[in-house]
N, C-alpha and C. Protein backbone atom coordinates (compact mmCIF):
# COMPACT_ATOMS: atom_id res chain seq x y z
N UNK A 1 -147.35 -10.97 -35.65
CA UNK A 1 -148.41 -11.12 -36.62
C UNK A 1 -149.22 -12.36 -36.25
N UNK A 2 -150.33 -12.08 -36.40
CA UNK A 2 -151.23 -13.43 -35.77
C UNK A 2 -151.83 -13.97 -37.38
N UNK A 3 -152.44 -15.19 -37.12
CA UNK A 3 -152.99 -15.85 -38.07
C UNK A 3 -154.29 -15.51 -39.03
N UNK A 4 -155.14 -14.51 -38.59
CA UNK A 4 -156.05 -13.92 -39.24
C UNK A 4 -155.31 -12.51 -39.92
N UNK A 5 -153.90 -11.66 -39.39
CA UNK A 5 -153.46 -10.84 -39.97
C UNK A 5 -152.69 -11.28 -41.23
N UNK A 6 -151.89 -12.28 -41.44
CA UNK A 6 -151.53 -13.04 -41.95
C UNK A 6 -151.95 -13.38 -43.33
N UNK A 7 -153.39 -13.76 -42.65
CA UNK A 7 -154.29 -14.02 -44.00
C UNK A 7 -154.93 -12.65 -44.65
N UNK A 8 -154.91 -11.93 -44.20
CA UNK A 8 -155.33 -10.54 -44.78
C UNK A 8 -154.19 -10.24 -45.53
N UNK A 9 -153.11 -9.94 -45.11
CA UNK A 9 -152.41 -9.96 -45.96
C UNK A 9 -151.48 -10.37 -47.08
N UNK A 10 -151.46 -12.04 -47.14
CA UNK A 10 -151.93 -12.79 -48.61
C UNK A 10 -153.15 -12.36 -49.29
N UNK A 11 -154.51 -11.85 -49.09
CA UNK A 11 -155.08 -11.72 -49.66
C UNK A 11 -155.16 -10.90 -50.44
N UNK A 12 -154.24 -9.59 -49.57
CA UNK A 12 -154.04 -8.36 -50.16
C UNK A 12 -153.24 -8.30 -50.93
N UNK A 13 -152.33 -8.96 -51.26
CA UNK A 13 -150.98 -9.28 -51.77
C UNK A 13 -151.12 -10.10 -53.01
N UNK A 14 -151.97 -10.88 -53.21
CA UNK A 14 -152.40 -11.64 -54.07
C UNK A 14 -153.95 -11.35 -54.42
N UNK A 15 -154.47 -10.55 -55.32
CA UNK A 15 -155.89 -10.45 -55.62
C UNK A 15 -157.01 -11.70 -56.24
N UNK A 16 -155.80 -12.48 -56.85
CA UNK A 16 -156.75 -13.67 -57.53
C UNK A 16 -156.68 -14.52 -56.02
N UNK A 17 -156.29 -14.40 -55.23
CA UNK A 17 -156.62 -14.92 -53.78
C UNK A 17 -157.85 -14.42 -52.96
N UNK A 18 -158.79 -15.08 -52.63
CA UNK A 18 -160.06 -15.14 -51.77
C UNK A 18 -159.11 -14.98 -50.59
N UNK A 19 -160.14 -14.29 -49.32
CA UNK A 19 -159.45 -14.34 -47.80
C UNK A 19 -159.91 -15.60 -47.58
N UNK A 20 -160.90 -16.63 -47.92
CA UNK A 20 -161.06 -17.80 -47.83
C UNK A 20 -160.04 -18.83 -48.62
N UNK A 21 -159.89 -18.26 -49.45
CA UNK A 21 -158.63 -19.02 -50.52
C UNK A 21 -157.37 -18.99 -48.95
N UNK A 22 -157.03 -17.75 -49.07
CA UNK A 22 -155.75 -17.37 -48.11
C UNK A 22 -155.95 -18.23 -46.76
N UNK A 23 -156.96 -18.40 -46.34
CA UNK A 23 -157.01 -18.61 -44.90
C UNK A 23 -156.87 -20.53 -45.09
N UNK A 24 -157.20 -21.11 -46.36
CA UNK A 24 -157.49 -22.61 -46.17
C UNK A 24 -155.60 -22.88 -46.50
N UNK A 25 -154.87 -21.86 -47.36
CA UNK A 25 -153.69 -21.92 -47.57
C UNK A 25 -152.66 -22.13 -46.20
N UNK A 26 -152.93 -20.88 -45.40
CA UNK A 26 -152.29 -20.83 -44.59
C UNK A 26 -152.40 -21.77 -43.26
N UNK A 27 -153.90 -22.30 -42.87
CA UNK A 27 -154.24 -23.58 -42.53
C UNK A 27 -153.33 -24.97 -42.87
N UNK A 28 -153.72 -24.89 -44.22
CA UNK A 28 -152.65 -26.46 -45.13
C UNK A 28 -151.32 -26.32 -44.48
N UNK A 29 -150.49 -25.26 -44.32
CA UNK A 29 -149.14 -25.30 -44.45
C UNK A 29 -148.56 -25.55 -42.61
N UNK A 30 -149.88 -24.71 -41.99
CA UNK A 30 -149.20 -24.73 -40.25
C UNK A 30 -149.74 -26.49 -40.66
N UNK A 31 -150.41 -26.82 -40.75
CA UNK A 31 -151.14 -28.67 -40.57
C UNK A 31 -150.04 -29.20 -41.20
N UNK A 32 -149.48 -28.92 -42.27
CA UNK A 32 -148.21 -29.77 -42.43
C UNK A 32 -146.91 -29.80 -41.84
N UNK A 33 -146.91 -28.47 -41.24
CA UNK A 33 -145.70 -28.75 -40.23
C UNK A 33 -145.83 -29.08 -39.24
N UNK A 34 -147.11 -29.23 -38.38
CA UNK A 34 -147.59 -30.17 -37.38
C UNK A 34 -147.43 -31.34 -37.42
N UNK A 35 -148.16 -31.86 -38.44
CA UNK A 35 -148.19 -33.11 -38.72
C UNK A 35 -146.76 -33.64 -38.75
N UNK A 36 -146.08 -32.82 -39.71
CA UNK A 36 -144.78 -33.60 -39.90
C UNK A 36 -143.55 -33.63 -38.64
N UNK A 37 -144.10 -32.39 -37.23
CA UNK A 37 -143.48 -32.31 -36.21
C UNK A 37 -144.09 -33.73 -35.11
N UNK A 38 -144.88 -33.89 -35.62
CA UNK A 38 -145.36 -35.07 -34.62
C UNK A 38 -145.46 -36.31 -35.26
N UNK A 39 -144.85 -36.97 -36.53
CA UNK A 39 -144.14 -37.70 -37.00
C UNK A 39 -142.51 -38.12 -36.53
N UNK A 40 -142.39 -36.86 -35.82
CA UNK A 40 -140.58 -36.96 -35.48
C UNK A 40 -139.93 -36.52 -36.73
N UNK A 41 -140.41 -35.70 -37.68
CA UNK A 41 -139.32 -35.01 -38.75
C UNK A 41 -139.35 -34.18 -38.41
N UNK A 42 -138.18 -33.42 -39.29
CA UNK A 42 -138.33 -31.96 -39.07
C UNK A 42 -138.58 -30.84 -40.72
N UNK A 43 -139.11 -29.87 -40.77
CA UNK A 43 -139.30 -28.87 -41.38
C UNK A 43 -138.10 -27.85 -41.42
N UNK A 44 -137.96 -28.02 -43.15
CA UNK A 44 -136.76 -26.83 -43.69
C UNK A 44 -137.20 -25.97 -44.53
N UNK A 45 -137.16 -24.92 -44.42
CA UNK A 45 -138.09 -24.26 -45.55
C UNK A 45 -136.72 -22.70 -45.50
N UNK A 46 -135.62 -23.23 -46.78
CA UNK A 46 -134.51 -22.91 -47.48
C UNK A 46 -134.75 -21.23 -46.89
N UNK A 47 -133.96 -20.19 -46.75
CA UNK A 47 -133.82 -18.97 -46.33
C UNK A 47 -134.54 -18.30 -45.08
N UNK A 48 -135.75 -19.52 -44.24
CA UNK A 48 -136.77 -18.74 -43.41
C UNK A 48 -136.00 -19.56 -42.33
N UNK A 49 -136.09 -20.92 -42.13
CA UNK A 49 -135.68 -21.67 -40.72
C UNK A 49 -135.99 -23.13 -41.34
N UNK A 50 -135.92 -23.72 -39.65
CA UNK A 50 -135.79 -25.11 -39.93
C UNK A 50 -136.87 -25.46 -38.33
N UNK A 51 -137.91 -26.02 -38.35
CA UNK A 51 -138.45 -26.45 -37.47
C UNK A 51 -138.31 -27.86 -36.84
N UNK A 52 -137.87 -28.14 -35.48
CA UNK A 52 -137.11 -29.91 -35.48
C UNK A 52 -138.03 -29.98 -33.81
N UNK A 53 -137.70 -30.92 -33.58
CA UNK A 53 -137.78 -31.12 -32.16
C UNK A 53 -136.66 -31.17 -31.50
N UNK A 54 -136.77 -30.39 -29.85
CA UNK A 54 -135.78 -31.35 -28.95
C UNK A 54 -136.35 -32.15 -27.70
N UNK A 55 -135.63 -33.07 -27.70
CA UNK A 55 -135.75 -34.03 -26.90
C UNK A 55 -135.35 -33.55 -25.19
N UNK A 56 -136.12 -33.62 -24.53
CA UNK A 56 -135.93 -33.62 -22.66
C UNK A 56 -135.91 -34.66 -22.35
N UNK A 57 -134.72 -35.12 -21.88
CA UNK A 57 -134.93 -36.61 -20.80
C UNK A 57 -135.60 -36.11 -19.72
N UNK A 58 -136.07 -37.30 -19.00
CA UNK A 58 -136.70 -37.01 -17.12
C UNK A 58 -135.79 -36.89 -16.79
N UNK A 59 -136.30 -35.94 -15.68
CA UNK A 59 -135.70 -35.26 -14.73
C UNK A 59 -136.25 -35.36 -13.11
N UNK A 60 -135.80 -35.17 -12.01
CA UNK A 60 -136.69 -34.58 -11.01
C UNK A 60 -137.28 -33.25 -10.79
N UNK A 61 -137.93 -33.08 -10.00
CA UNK A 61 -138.50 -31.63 -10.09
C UNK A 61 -138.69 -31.42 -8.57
N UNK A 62 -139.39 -30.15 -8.54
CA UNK A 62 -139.50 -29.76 -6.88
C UNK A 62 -141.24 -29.13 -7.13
N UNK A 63 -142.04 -29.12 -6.48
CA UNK A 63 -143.17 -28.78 -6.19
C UNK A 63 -142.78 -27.61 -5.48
N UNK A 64 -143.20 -26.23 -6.13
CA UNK A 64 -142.83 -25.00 -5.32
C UNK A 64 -143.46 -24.33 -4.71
N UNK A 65 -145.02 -25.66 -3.71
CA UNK A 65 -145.14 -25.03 -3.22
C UNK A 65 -145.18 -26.20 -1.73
N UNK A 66 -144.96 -27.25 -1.98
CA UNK A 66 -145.07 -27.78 -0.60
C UNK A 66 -143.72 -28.35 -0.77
N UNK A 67 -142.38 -28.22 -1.32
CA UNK A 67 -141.29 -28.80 -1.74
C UNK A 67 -141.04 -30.45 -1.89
N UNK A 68 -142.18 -30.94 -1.98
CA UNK A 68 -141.76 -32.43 -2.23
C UNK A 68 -141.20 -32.82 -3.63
N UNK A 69 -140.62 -33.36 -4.30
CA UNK A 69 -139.73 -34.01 -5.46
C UNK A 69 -140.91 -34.62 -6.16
N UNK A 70 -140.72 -34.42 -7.39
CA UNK A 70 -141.95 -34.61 -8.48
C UNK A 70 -140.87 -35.43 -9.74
N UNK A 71 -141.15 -36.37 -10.12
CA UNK A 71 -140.93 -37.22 -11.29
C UNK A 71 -141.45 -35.99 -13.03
N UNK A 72 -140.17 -35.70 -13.53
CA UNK A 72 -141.06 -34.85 -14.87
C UNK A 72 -140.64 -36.11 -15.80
N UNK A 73 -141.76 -36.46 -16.59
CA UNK A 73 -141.20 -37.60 -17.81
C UNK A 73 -140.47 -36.50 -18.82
N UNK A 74 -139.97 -37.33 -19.55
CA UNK A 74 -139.32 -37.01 -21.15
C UNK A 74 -140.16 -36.49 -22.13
N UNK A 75 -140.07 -35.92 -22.49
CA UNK A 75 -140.78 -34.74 -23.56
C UNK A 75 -140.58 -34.52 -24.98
N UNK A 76 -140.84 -34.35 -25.87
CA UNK A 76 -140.55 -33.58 -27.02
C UNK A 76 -141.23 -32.53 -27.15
N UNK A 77 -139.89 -31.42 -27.54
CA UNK A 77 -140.69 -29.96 -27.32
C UNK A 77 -140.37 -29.17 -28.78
N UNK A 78 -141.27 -28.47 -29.76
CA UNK A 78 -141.34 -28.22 -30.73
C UNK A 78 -139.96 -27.24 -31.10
N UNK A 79 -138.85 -26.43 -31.75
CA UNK A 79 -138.18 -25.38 -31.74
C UNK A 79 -137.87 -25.46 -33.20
N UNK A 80 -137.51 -23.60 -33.19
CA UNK A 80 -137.38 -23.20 -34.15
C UNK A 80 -135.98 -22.81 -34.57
N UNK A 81 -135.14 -22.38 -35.78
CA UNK A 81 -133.98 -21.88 -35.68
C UNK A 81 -134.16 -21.24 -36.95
N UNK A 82 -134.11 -20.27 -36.99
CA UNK A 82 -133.68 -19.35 -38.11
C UNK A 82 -132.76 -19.29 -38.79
N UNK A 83 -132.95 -19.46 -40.34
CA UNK A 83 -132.06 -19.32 -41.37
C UNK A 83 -130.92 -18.03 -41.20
N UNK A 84 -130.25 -17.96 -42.29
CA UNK A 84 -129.30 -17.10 -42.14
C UNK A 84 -129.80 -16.03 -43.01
N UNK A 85 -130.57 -16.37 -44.06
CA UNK A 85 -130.96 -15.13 -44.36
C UNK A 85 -132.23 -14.03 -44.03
N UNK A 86 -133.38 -15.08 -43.01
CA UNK A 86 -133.79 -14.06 -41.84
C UNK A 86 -133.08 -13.50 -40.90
N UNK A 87 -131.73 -14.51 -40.22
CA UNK A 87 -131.48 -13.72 -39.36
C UNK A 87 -130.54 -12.41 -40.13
N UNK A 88 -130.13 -12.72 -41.12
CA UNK A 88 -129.35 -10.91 -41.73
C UNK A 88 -130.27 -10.12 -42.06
N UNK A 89 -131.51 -10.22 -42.01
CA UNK A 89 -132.69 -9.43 -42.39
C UNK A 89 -133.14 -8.51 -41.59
N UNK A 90 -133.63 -9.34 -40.28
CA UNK A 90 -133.84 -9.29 -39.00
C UNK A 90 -132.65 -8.17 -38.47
N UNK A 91 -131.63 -8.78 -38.60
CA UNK A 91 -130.10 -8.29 -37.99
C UNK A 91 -130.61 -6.87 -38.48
N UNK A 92 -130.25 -6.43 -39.74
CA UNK A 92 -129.83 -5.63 -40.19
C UNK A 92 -131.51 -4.65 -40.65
N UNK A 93 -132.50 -5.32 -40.54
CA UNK A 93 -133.38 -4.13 -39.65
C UNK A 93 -134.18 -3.72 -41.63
N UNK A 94 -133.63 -3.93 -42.20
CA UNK A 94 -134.25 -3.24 -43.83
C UNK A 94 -135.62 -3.57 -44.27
N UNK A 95 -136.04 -4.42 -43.47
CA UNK A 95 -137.64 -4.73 -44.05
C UNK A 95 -137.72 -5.85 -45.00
N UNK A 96 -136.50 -6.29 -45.60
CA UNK A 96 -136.94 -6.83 -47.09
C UNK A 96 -136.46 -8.47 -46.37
N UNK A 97 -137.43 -8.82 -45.92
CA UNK A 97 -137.18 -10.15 -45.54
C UNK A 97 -138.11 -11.17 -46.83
N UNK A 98 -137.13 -11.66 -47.69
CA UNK A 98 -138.17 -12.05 -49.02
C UNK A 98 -137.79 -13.31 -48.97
N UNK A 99 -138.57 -14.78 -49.27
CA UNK A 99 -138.64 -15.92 -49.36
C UNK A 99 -137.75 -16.40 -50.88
N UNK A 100 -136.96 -17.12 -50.90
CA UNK A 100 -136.30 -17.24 -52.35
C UNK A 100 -137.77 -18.09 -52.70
N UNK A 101 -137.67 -17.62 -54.02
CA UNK A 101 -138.79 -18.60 -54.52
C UNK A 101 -138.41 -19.48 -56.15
């Protein structure tokens, strides 16, 4: 599902919702888990997942195409992990993947 399908369907789903309403919503919420991923926290959002960083130390590397040894710095790289009650959702295939609210 991409981000303009997304918003179509909050909109559809919610009628007192504008696709402009929907689209500044769904905007706010990826910007706050950005934001708060590049703060160094992490994002829990109870039955869906938990968004954190992991950490890469440097490493060496190989250039694959003239093989000389390349310096990679240390990184933080965004990841996701799924709750337990997407993944029994998911698992078990029924469609009803619902957010406790």
């Amino acid at each position: 599902m991409t981000r303009s399908e997304l918003v179509a369907l909050l909109a559809s789903r919610f009628p007192q919702l504008t696709a402009k309403d929907a689209e500044v919503a769904v905007k706010e919420i990826v910007t706050a888990i950005s934001d708060t991923l590049t703060a160094g926290d992490r994002v829990e959002i109870r039955g869906f997942g938990v968004f954190s960083l992991n950490h890469r130390p440097p490493r060496t590397g190989r250039n694959p195409k003239t093989g000389e040894t390349v310096a990679v710095p240390a990184k933080s790289v965004p990841h996701f992990k799924a709750g337990k009650e997407l993944r029994e959702s998911v698992d078990t295939g029924d469609g009803q993947a619902r957010l406790p609210m």
